[in-house]
Protein backbone atom coordinates (compact mmCIF):
# COMPACT_ATOMS: atom_id res chain seq x y z
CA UNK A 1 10.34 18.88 11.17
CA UNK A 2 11.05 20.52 14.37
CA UNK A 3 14.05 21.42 16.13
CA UNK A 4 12.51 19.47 19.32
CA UNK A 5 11.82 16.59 16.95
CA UNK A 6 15.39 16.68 15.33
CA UNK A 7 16.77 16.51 19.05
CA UNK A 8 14.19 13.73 20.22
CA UNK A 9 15.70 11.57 16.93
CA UNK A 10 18.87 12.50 17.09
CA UNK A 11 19.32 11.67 20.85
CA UNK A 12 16.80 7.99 19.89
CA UNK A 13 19.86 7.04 17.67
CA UNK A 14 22.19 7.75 19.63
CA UNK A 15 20.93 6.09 23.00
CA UNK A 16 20.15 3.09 20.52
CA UNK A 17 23.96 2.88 19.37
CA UNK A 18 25.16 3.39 23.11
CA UNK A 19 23.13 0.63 24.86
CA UNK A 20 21.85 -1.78 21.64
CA UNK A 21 23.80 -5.27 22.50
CA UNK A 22 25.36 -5.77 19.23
CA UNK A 23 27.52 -9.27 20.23
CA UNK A 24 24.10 -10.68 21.58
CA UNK A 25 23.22 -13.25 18.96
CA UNK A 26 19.69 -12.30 18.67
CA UNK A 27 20.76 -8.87 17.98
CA UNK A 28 23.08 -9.88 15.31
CA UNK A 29 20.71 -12.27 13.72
CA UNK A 30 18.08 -9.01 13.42
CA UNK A 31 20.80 -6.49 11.73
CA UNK A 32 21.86 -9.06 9.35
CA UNK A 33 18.08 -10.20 8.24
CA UNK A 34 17.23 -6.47 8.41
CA UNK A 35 19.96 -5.49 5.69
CA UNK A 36 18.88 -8.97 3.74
CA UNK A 37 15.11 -7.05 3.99
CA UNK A 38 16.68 -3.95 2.59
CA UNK A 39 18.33 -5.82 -0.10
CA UNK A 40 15.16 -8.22 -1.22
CA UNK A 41 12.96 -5.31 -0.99
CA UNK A 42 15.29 -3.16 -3.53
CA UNK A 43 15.79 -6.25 -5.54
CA UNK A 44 12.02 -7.39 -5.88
CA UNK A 45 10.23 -3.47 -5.57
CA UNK A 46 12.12 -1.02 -6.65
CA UNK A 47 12.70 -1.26 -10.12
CA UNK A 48 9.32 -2.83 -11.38
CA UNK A 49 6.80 -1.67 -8.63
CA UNK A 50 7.44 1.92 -7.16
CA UNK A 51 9.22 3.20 -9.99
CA UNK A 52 6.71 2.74 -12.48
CA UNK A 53 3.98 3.66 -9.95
CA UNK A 54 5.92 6.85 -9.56
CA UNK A 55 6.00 8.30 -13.22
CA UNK A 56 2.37 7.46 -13.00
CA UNK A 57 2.22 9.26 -9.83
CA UNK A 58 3.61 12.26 -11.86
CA UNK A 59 1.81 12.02 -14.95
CA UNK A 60 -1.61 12.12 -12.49
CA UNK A 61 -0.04 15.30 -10.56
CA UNK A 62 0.50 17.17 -13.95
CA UNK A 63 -1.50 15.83 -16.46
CA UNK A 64 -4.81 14.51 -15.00
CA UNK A 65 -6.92 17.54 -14.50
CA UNK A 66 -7.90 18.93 -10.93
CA UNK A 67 -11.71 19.18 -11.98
CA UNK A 68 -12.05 15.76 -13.19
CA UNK A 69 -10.22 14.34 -9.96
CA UNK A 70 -12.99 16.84 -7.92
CA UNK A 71 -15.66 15.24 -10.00
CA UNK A 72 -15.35 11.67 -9.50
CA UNK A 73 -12.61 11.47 -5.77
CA UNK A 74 -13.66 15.02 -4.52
CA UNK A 75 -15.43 15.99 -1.30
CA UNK A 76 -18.65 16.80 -3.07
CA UNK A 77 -18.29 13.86 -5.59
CA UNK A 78 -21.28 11.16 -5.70
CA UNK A 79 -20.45 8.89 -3.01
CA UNK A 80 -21.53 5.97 -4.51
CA UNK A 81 -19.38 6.43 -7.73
CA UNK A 82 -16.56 7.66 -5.84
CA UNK A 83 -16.78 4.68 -3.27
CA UNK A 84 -17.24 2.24 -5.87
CA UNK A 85 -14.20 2.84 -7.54
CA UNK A 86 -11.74 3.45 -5.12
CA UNK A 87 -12.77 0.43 -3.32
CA UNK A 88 -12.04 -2.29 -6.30
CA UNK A 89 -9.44 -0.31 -7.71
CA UNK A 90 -6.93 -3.24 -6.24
CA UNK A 91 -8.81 -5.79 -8.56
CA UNK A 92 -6.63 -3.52 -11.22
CA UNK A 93 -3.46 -2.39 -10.11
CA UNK A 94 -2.62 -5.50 -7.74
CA UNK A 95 0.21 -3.85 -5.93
CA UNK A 96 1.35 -3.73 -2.20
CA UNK A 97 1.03 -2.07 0.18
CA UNK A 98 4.07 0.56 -0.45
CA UNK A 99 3.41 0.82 -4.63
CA UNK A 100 0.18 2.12 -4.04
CA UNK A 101 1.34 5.16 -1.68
CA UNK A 102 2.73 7.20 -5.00
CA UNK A 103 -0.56 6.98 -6.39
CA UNK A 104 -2.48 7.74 -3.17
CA UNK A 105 -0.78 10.86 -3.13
CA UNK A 106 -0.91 11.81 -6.75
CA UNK A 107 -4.69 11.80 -6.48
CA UNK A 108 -5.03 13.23 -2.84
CA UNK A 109 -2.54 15.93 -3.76
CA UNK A 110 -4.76 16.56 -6.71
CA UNK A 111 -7.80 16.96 -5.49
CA UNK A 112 -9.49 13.91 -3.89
CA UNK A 113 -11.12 13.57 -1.17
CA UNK A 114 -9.77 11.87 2.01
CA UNK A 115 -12.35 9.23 1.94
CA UNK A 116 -12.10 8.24 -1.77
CA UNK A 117 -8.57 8.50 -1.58
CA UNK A 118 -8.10 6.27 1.58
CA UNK A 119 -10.77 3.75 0.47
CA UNK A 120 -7.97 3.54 -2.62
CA UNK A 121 -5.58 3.24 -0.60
CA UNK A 122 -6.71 0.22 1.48
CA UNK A 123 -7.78 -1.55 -1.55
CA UNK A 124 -4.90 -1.50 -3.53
CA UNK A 125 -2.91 -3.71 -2.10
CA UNK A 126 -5.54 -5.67 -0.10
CA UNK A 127 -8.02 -6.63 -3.07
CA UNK A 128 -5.40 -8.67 -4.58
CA UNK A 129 -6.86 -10.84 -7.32
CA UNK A 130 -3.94 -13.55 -7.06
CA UNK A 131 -3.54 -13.42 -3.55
CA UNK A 132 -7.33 -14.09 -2.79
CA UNK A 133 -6.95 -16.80 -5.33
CA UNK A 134 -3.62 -18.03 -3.99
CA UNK A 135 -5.80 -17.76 -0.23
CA UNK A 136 -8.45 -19.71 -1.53
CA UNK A 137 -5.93 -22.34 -2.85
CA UNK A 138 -3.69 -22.83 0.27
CA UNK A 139 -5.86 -21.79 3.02
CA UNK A 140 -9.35 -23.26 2.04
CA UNK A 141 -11.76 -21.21 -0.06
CA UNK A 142 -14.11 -19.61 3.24
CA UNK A 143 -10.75 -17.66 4.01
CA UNK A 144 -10.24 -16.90 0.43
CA UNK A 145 -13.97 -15.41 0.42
CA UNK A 146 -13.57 -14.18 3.56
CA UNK A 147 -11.04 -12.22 2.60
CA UNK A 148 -12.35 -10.81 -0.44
CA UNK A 149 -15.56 -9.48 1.04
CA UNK A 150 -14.18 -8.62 4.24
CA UNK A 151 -11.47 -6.14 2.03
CA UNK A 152 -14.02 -4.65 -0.57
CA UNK A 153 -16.21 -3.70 2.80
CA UNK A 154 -13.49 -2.30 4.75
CA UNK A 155 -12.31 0.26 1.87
CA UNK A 156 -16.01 1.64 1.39
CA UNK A 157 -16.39 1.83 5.58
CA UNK A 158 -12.60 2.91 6.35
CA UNK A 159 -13.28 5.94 3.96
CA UNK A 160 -16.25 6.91 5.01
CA UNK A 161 -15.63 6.61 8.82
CA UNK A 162 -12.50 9.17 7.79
CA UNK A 163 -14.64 11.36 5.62
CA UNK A 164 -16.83 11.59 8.64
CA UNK A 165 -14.00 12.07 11.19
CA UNK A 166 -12.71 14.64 9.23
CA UNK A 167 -15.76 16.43 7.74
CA UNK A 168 -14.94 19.69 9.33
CA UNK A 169 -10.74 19.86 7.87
CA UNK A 170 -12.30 18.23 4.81
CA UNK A 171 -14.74 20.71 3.79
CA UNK A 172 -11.99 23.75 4.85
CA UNK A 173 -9.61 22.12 2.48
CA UNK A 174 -12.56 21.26 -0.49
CA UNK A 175 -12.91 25.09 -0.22
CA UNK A 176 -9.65 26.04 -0.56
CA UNK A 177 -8.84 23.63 -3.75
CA UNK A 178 -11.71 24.90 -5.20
CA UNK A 179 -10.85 28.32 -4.68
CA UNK A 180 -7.12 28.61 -5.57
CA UNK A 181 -7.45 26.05 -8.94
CA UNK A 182 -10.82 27.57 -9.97
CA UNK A 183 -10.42 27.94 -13.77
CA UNK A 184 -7.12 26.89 -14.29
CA UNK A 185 -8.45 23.34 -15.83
CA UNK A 186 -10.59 24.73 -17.85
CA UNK A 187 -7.99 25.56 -20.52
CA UNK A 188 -6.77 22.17 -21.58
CA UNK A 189 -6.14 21.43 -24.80
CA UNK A 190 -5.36 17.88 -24.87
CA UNK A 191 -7.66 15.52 -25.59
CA UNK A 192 -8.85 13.12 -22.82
CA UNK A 193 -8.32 10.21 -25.10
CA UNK A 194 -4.30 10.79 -24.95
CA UNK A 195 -4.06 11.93 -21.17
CA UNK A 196 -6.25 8.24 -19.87
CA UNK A 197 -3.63 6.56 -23.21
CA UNK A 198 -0.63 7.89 -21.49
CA UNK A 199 -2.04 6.82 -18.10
CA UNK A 200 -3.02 3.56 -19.15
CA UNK A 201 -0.17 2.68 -20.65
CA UNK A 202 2.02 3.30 -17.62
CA UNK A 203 -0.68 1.26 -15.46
CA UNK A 204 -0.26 -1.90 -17.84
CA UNK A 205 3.68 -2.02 -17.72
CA UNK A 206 3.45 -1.16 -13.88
CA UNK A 207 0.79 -4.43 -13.72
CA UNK A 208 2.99 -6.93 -15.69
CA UNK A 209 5.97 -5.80 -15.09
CA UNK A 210 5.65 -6.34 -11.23
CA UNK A 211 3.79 -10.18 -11.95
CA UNK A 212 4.57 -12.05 -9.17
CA UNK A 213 5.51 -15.28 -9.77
CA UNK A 214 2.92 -18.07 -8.42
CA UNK A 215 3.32 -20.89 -6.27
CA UNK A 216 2.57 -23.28 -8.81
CA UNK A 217 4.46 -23.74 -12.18
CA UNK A 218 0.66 -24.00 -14.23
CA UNK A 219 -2.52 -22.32 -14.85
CA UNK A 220 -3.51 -18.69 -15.95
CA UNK A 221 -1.31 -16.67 -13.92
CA UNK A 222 1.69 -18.86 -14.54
CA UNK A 223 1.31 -18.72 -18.31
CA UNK A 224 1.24 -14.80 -18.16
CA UNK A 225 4.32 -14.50 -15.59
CA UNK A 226 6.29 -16.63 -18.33
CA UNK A 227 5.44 -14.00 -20.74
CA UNK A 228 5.03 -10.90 -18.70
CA UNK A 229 8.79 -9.14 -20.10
CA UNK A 230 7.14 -9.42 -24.07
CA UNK A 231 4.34 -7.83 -23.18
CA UNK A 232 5.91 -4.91 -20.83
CA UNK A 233 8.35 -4.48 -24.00
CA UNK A 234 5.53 -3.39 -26.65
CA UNK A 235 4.40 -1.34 -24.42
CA UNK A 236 7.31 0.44 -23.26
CA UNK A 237 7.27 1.55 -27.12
CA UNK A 238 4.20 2.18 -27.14
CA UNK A 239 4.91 4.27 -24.29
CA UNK A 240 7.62 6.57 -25.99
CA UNK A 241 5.85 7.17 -29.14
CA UNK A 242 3.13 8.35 -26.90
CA UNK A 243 5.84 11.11 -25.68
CA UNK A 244 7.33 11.67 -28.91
CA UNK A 245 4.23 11.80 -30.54
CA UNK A 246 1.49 14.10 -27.54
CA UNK A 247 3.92 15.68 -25.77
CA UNK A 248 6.58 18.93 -25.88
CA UNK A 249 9.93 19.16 -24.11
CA UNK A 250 8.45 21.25 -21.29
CA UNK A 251 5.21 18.91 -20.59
CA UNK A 252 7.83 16.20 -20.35
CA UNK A 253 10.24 18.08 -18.18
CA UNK A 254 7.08 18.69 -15.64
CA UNK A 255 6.33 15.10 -15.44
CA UNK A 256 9.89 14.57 -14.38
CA UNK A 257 10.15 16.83 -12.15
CA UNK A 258 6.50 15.90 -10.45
CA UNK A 259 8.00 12.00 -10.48
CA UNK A 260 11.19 13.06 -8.91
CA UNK A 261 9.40 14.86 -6.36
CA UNK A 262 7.54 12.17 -5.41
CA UNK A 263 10.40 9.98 -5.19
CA UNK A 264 12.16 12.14 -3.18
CA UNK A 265 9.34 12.52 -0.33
CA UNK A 266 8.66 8.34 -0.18
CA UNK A 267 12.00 6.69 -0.76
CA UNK A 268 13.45 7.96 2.01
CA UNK A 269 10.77 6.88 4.82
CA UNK A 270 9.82 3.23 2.74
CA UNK A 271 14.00 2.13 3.24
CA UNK A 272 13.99 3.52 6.83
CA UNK A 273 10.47 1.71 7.61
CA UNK A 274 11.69 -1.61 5.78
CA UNK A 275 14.89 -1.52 7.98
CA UNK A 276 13.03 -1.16 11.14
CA UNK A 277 10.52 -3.95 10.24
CA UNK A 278 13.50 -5.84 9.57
CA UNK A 279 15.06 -5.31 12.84
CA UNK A 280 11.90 -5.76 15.08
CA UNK A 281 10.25 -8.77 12.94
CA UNK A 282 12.88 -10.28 10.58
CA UNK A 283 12.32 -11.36 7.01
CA UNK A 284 8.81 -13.14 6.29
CA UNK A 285 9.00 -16.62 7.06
CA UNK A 286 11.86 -16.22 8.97
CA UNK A 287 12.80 -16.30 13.55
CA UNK A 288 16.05 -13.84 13.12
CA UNK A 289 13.95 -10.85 14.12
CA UNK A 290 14.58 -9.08 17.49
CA UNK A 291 10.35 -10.08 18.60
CA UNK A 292 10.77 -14.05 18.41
CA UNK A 293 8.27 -15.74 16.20
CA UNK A 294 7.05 -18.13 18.98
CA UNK A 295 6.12 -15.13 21.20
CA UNK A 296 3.71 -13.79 18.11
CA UNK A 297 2.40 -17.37 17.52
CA UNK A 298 1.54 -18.09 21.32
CA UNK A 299 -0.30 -14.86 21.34
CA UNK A 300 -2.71 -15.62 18.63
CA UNK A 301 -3.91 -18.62 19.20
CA UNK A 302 -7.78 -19.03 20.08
CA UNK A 303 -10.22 -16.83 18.82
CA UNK A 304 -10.23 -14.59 21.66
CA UNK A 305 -10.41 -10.51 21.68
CA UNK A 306 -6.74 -9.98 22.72
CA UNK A 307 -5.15 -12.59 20.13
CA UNK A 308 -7.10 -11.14 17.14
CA UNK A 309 -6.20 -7.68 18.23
CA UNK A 310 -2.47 -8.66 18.76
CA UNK A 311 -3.08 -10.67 14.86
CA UNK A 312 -4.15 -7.51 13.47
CA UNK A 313 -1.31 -5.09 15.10
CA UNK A 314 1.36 -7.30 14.34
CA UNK A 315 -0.09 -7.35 10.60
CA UNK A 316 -0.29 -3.93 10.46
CA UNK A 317 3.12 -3.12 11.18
CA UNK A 318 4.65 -6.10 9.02
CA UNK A 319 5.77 -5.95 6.11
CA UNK A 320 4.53 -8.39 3.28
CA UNK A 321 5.92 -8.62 -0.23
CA UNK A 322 2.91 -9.24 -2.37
CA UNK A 323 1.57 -12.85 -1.54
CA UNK A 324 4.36 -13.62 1.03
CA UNK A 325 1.48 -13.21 3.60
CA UNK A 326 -0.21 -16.68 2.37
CA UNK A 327 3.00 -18.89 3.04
CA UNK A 328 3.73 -17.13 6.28
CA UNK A 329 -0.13 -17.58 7.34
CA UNK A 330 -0.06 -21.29 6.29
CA UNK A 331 2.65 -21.73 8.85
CA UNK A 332 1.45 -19.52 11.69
CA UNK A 333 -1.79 -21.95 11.40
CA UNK A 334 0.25 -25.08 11.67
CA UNK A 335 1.49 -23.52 14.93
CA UNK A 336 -1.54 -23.30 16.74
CA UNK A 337 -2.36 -19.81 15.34
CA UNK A 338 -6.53 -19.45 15.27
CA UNK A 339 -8.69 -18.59 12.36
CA UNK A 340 -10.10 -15.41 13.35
CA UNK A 341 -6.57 -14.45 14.21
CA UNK A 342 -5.39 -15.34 10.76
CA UNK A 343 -8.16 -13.57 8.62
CA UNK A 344 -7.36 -10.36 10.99
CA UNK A 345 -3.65 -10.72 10.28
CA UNK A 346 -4.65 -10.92 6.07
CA UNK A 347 -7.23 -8.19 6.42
CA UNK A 348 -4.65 -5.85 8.01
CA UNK A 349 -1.24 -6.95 6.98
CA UNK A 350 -1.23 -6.53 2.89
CA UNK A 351 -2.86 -2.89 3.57
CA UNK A 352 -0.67 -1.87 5.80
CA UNK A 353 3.10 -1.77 7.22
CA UNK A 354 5.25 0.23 9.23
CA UNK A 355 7.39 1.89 5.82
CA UNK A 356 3.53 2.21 4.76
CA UNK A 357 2.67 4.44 7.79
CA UNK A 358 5.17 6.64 7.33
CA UNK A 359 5.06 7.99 4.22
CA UNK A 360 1.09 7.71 4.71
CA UNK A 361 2.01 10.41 7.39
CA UNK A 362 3.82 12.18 5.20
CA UNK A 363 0.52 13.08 2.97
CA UNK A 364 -1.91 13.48 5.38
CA UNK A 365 -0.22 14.13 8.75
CA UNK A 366 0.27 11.69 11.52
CA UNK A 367 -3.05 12.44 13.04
CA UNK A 368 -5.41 11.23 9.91
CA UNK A 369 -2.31 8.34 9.61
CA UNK A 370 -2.62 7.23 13.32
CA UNK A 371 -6.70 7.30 12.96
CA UNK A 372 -6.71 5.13 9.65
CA UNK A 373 -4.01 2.51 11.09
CA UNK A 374 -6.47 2.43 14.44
CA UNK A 375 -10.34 1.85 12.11
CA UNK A 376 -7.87 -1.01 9.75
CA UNK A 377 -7.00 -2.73 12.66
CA UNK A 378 -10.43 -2.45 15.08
CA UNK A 379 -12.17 -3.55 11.83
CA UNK A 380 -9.93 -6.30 11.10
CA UNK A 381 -10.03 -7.42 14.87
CA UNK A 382 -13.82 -7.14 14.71
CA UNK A 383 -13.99 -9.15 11.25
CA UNK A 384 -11.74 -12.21 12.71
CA UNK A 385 -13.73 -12.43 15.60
CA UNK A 386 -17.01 -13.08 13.78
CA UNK A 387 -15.13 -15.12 11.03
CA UNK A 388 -13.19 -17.20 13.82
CA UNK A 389 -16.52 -17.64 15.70
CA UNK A 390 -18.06 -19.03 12.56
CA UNK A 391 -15.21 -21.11 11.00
């Protein structure tokens, strides 16, 4: 960061503490709900979401080899196998839109390419298996399918529109991976069996142990949120004779260090980017934010240009706990809030938030961050449009 930028902040906060109305009730309401955001979101994420996702963020950075990343994510990877996984990756993990940035940047950092990596990155969190379901349920099952399709598309086009973008910076930085990590994979001794074991393990007490609890008190997904905690504690043995059993002191030691780096570059910006959504928006389902709901819900109705823009926008730079969005959409409809709007708002809303755009920034730079945030939302304006026009 810049001096100039360090003065441009500092002199933000302060201006903001000089003139921000604090007795105004509206004011008041947002600080409070924006601390209650901090709170829920350390309460609900932290522990059993980004924690797990970043020892698995570390365990890629150290222990997943550079050439096998540059095989199946790199620049000169087959596009269609590359593509194809990234892109239903979320059908996996099932994690929002802030869990998934630890492992977007274990496997960019590692090698992938930008496009593979931000097709995974959109589809994380947006190919939801419960929340499609739980979108089919509550919202009627063309929004559910609309939904589904409209999010496996977007990965594949998102990362190839920023493959293309950036073919030029792309290929520069393909060359110089290639050239400064040329034969230092090629001397691994472990087997691959124990590096995916160790990985997989981690990925299975990151899935269960971050079940969300469903609407309904029956079915599938009920059944296995009743038992998620029995099968999370098998495997966290599992997990340590794993260590004990593949790995020395040192290998361990690196993994720590590669998690705590991690930690240390996204904690920071996710708690300053769920405070400010906090502030500006107020907790889902909630009117205590600083923008009034009824202001957001006047703007989307119809199925015009400007109200699924404004639906995708506003979804972008809200945050959404995974499946909060389907509750909060249900009511938004019930105000007057149009269809096309609505599928815009799910298409760009899980994938995205302001806390997510930060540390996104972080990786990548604000220039490939600002790009990506502009195709998710122009897509996801486009997509309502034609959806809204149809429904």
């Amino acid at each position: 960061m810049s001096e100039r930028t360090k003065f441009l902040l500092i002199a933000a906060v302060f201006l903001a503490a000089y003139f921000l109305p604090v007795q105004h009730p509206r004011v008041q309401s947002a600080l409070a709900d924006m601390l209650v955001m901090l709170q829920d979101y350390a309460q609900k994420h932290v522990l059993f979401c980004l924690v797990p996702a970043f020892f698995i963020a570390g365990a890629i950075a150290v222990f997943i080899s550079r050439a096998s990343v540059m095989k199946y994510f790199g620049p000169r990877a087959k596009k269609v196998l590359a593509y194809s996984v990234a892109s239903v990756s979320g059908t996996i993990l099932a994690v929002c839109s802030c869990t998934v940035l630890p492992l977007f940047a274990g496997i960019y950092t590692r090698g992938a390419g930008l496009g593979p990596a931000c097709a995974f990155l959109y589809s994380g969190p947006a190919i939801n298996v419960l929340a499609i379901i739980l979108t089919a349920r509550v919202l009627g099952w063309q929004m559910g399918l609309a939904r589904a399709v409209g999010a496996v598309v977007f990965a594949i086009v998102i990362g190839l529109l920023m493959a293309l973008i950036f073919r030029k910076e792309e290929v520069e930085r393909a060359a110089e991976t290639e050239a400064a990590f040329t034969g230092l994979d090629e001397d691994e001794e472990r087997p691959l069996f124990q590096t995916t074991s160790f990985v997989g393990v981690m990925v299975l007490i990151l899935i269960f142990a971050a079940w969300a609890r469903p609407a309904e008190e029956s079915g599938l997904w009920w059944e296995v949120y009743r038992i998620h905690w029995y099968i999370v504690l098998p495997l966290l043995v599992v997990l340590a004779v794993i260590l004990h059993t593949w790995f020395n002191r040192n290998e361990i030691q690196d993994w720590l260090d590669s998690t705590w780096g991690f930690t240390l570059q996204i904690m920071p910006l996710l708690f300053a980017g769920v405070l400010a959504a906090g502030f500006l928006l107020g907790m889902p389902g909630t009117d205590h934010g600083i923008i009034p709901n009824a202001f957001i819900a006047r703007l989307v109705g119809g199925n015009s240009l400007a109200a699924n823009l404004f639906a995708s926008i506003i979804g972008a730079f809200m945050y959404f706990a995974t499946l909060t969005e389907v509750p909060i959409l249900q009511s938004l409809l019930g105000s007057g809030m149009g269809k096309g709007p609505a599928l815009a708002l799910l298409l760009a809303g899980p994938a995205l938030s302001l806390p997510n755009m930060l540390v996104i920034a972080s990786v990548i730079g604000a220039k490939k961050t600002a790009v990506f945030v502009a195709l998710v939302s122009i897509m996801a304006t486009i997509a309502g449009m034609i959806y809204g026009a149809l429904a």
